[in-house]
Protein backbone atom coordinates (compact mmCIF):
# COMPACT_ATOMS: atom_id res chain seq x y z
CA UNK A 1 103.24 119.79 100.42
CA UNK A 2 105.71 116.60 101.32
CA UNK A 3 104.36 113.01 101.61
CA UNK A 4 105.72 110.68 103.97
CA UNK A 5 106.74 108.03 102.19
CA UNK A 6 106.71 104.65 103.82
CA UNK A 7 110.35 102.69 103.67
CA UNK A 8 108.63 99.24 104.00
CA UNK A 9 106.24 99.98 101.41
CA UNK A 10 105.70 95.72 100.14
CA UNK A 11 105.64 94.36 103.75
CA UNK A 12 101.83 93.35 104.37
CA UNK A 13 99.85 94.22 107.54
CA UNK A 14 98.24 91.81 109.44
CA UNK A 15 94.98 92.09 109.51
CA UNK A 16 92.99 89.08 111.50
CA UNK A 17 95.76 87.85 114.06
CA UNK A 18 98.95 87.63 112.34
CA UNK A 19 97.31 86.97 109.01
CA UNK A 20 97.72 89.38 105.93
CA UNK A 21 94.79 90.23 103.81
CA UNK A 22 96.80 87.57 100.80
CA UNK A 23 97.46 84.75 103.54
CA UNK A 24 93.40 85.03 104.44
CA UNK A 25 92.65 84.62 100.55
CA UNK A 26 95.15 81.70 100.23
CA UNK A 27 93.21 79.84 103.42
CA UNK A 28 89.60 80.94 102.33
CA UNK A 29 89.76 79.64 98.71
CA UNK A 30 91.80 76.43 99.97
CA UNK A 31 89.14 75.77 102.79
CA UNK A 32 86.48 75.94 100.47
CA UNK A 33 88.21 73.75 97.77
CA UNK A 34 88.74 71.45 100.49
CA UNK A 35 85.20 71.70 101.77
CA UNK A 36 83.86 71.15 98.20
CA UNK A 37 85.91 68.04 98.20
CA UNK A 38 84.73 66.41 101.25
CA UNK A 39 80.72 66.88 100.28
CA UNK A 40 81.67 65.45 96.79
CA UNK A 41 83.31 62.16 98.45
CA UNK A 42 80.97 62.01 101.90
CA UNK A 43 77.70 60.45 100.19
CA UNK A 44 80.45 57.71 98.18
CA UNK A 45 82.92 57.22 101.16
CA UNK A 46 81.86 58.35 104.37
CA UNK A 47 82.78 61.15 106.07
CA UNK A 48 85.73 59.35 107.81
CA UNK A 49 87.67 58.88 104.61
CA UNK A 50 86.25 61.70 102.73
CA UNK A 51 88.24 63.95 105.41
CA UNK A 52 91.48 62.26 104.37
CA UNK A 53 91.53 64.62 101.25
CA UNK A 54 90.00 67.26 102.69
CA UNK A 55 92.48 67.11 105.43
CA UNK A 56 95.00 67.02 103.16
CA UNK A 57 94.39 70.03 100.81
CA UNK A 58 93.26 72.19 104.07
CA UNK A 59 97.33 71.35 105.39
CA UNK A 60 98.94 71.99 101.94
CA UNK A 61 97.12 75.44 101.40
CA UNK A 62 98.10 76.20 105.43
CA UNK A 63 101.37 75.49 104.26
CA UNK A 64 101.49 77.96 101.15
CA UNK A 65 99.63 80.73 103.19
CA UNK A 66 101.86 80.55 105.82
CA UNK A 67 105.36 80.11 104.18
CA UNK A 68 107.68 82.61 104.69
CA UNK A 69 111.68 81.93 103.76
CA UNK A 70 114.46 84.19 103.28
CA UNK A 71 111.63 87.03 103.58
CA UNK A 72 110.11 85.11 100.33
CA UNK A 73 106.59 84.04 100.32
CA UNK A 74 106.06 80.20 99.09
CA UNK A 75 105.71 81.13 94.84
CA UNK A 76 108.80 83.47 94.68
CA UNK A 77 111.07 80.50 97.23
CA UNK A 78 109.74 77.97 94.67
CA UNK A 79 111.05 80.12 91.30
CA UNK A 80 114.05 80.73 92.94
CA UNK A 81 114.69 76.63 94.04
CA UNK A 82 113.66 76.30 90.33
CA UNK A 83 115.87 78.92 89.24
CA UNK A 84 118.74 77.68 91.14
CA UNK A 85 118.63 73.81 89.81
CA UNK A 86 118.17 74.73 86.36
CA UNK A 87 121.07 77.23 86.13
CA UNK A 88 124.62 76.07 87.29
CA UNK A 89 124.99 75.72 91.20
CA UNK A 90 128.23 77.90 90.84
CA UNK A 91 128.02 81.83 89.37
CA UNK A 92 131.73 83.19 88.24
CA UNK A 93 131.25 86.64 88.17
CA UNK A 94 132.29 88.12 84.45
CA UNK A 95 133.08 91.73 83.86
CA UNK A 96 130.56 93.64 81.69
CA UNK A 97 127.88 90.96 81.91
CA UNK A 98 124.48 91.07 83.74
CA UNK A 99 123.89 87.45 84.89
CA UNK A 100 121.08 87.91 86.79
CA UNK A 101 117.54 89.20 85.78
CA UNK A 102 114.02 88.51 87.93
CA UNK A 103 112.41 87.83 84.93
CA UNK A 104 114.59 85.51 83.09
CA UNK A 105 115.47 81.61 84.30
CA UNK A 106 117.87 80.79 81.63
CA UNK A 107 121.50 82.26 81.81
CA UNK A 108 122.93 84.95 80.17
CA UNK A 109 124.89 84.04 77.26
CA UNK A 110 128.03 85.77 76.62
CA UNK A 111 129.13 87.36 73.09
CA UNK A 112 132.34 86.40 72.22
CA UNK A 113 131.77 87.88 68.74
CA UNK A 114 132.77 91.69 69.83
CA UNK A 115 134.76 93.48 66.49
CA UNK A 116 137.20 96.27 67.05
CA UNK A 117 136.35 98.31 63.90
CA UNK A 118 137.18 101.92 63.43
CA UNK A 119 134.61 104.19 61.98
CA UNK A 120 136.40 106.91 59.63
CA UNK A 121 135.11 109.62 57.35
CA UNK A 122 135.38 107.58 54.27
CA UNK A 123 133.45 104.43 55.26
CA UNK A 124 130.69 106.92 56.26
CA UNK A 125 130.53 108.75 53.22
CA UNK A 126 130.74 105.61 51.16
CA UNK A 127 127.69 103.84 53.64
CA UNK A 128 126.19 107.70 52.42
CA UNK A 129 126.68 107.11 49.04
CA UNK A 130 125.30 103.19 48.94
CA UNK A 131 122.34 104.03 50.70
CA UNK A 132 121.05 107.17 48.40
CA UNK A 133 122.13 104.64 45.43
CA UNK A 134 119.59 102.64 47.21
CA UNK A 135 116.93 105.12 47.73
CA UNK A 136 117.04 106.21 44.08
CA UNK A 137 116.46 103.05 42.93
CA UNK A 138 113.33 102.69 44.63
């Protein structure tokens, strides 16, 4: 039996309007921190400058939710700004090394150390020999 396997398999579906199921999360938990925030500072403040915060947090988490850059969402565009000014602005492209990984930030340092030694018969044998001198001792 063959599957149909789906080529944009990471792009998210709307769900309510144009909203995914993660930008709905992002909103919901950002309207109710937001909400929480105004009742805390309404009885203190008033409700006119209580809504200055609320206001506030309510734009900021619109603003995560509905970031999209570069076909990056708002955490992945902020690693990669972060990535970028940490790291030199300029990459010179070296044979034989990997310079980029997703997981790393830091660059890839290169090993300038590399030895051109030739294994023979004798070294092995005597390697061999030192390590069942080794083992015998024990």
């Amino acid at each position: 039996m063959q599957y149909k396997i789906p080529v944009q398999i990471e792009n998210e579906d709307p769900i309510v309007l144009w909203l995914s199921l993660r930008q709905l999360t992002i909103i919901m938990v950002g309207g109710w921190l937001a909400y929480s925030v105004f009742n805390g500072l309404v009885p203190q403040v008033g409700k006119e400058i209580a809504a200055i915060p609320g206001i506030l947090i309510f734009g900021i988490t619109l603003m995560i939710a509905l970031f999209k850059q570069y076909e990056m969402t708002f955490v992945p565009f902020v690693l990669a700004i972060l990535r970028f000014n940490i790291n030199y602005k300029e990459r010179i492209w070296q044979k034989w090394v990997d310079s980029y990984s997703p997981i790393d930030i830091g660059y890839v340092a290169i090993n300038q150390n590399k030895q051109d030694t030739q294994i023979t018969l004798k070294n092995k044998s005597e390697q061999i020999q030192e390590l069942s001198q080794n083992l015998d001792k024990i």
